[in-house]
N, C-alpha and C. Protein backbone atom coordinates (compact mmCIF):
# COMPACT_ATOMS: atom_id res chain seq x y z
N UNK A 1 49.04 122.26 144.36
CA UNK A 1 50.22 121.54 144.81
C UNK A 1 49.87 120.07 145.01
N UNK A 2 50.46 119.39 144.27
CA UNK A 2 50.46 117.99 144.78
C UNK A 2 50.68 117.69 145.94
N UNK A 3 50.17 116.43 146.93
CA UNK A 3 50.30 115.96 147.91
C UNK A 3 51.01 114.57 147.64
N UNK A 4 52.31 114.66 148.30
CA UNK A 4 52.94 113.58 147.66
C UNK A 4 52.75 112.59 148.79
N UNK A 5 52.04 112.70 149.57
CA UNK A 5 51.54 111.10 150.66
C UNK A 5 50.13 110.24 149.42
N UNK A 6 50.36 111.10 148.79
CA UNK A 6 48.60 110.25 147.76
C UNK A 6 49.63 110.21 146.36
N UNK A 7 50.81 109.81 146.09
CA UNK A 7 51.89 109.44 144.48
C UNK A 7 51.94 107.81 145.02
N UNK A 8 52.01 107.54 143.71
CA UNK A 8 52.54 105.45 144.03
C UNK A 8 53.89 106.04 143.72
N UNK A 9 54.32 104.84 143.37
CA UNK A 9 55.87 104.47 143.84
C UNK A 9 56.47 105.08 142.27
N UNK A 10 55.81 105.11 141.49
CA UNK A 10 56.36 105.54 140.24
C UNK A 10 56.72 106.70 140.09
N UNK A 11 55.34 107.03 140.31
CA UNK A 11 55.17 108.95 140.18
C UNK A 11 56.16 109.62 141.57
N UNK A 12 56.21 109.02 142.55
CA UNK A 12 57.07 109.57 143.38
C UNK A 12 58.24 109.63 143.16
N UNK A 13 59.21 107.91 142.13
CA UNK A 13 60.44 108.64 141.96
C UNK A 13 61.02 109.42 140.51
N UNK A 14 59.47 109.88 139.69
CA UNK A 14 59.51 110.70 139.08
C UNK A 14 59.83 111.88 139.65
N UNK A 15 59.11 112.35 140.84
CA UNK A 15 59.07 113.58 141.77
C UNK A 15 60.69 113.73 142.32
N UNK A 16 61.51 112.24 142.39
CA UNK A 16 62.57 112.31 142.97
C UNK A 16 63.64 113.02 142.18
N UNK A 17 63.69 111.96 141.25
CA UNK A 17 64.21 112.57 139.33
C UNK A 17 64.48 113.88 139.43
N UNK A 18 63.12 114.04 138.89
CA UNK A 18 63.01 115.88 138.57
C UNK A 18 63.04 116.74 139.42
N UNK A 19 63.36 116.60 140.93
CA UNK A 19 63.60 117.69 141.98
C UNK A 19 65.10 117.43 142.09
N UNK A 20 65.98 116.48 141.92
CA UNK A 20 67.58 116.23 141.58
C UNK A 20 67.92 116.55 140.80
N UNK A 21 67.24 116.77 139.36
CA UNK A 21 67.55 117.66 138.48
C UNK A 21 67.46 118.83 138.51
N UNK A 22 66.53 119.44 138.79
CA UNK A 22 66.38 120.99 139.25
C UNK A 22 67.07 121.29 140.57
N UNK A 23 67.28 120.64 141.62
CA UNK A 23 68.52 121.02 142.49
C UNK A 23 70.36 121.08 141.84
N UNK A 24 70.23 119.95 140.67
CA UNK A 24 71.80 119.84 140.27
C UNK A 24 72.06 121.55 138.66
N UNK A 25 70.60 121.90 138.12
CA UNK A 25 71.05 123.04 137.44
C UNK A 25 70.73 124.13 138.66
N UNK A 26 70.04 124.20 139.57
CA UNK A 26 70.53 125.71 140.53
C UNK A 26 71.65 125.39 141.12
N UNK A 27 72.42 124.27 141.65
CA UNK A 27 73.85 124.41 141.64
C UNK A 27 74.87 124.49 140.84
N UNK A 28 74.41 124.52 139.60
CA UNK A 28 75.72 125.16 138.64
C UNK A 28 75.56 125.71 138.47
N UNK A 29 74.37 126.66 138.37
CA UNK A 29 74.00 128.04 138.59
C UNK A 29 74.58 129.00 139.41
N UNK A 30 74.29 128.81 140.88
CA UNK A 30 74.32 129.32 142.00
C UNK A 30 75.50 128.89 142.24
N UNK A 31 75.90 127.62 143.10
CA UNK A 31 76.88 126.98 143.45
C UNK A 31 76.32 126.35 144.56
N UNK A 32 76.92 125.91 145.15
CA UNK A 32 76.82 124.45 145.99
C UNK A 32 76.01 125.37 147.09
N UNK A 33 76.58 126.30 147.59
CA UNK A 33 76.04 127.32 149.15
C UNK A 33 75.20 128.04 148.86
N UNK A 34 74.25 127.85 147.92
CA UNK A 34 73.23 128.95 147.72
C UNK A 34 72.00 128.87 148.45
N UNK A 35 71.58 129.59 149.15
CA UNK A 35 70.18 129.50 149.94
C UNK A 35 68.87 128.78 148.98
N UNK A 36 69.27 128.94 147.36
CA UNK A 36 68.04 128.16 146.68
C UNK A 36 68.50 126.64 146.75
N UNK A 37 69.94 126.21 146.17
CA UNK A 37 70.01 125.30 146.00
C UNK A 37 70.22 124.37 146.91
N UNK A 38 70.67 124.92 148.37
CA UNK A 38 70.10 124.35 150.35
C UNK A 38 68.66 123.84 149.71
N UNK A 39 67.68 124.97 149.79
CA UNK A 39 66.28 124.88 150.04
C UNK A 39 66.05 122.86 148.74
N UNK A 40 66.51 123.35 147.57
CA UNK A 40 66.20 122.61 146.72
C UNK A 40 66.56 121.02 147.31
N UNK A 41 67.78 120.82 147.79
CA UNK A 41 68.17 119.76 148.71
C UNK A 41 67.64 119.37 149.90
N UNK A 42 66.73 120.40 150.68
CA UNK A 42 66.04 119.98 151.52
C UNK A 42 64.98 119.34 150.81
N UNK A 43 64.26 119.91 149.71
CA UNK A 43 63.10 119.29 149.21
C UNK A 43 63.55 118.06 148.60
N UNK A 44 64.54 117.73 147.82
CA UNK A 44 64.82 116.43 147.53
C UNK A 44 65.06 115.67 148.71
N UNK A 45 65.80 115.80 149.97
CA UNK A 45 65.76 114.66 150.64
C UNK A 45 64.42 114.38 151.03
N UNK A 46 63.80 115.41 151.76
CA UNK A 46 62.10 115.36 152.21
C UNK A 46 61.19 114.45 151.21
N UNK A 47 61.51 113.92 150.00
CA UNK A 47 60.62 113.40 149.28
C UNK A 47 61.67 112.01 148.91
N UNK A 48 62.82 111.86 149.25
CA UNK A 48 63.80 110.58 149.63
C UNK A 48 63.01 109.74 150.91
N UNK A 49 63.33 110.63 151.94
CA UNK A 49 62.36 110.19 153.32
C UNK A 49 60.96 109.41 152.84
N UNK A 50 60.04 110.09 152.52
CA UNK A 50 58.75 109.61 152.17
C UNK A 50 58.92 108.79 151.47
N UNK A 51 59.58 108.36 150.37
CA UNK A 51 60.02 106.84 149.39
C UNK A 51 60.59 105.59 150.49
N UNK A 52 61.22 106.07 151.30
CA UNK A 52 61.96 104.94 151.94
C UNK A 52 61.03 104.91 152.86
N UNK A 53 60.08 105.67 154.04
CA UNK A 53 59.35 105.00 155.07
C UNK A 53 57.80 104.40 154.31
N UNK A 54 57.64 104.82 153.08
CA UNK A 54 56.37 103.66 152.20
C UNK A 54 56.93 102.57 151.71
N UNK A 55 57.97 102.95 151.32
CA UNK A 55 58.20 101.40 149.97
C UNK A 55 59.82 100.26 150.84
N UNK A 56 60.07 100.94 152.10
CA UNK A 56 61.27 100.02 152.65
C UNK A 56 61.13 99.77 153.92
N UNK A 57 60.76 98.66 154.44
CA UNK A 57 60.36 98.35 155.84
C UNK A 57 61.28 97.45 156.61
N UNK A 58 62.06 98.18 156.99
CA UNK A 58 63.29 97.49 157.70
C UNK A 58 62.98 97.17 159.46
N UNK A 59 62.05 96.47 159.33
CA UNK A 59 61.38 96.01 160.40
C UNK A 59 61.39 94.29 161.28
């Protein structure tokens, strides 16, 4: 498993990309309320979070 605290900024919103893509086909799959495609949206925001507290310092 990758550790996405050790991705630069590229490869992470590669990671972003392709976990929004694979959350948007298990919801046309499943549909919007599906316990995979929840889970899949938790993992895309969780790796949103980590992009914005490295690369945006609203300080």
């Amino acid at each position: 498993m990758i550790d996405i605290r050790e991705l630069d900024r590229s490869d992470l919103m590669k990671s972003i990309t392709e976990k929004r893509r694979e959350m948007l086909e298990v919801a046309k799959l499943r549909g919007l309320k599906n316990n995979e495609t929840v889970q899949q949206s938790r993992e895309l925001d969780s790796l949103i979070i980590v992009y914005q507290k490295r690369f945006f310092h609203h300080y």
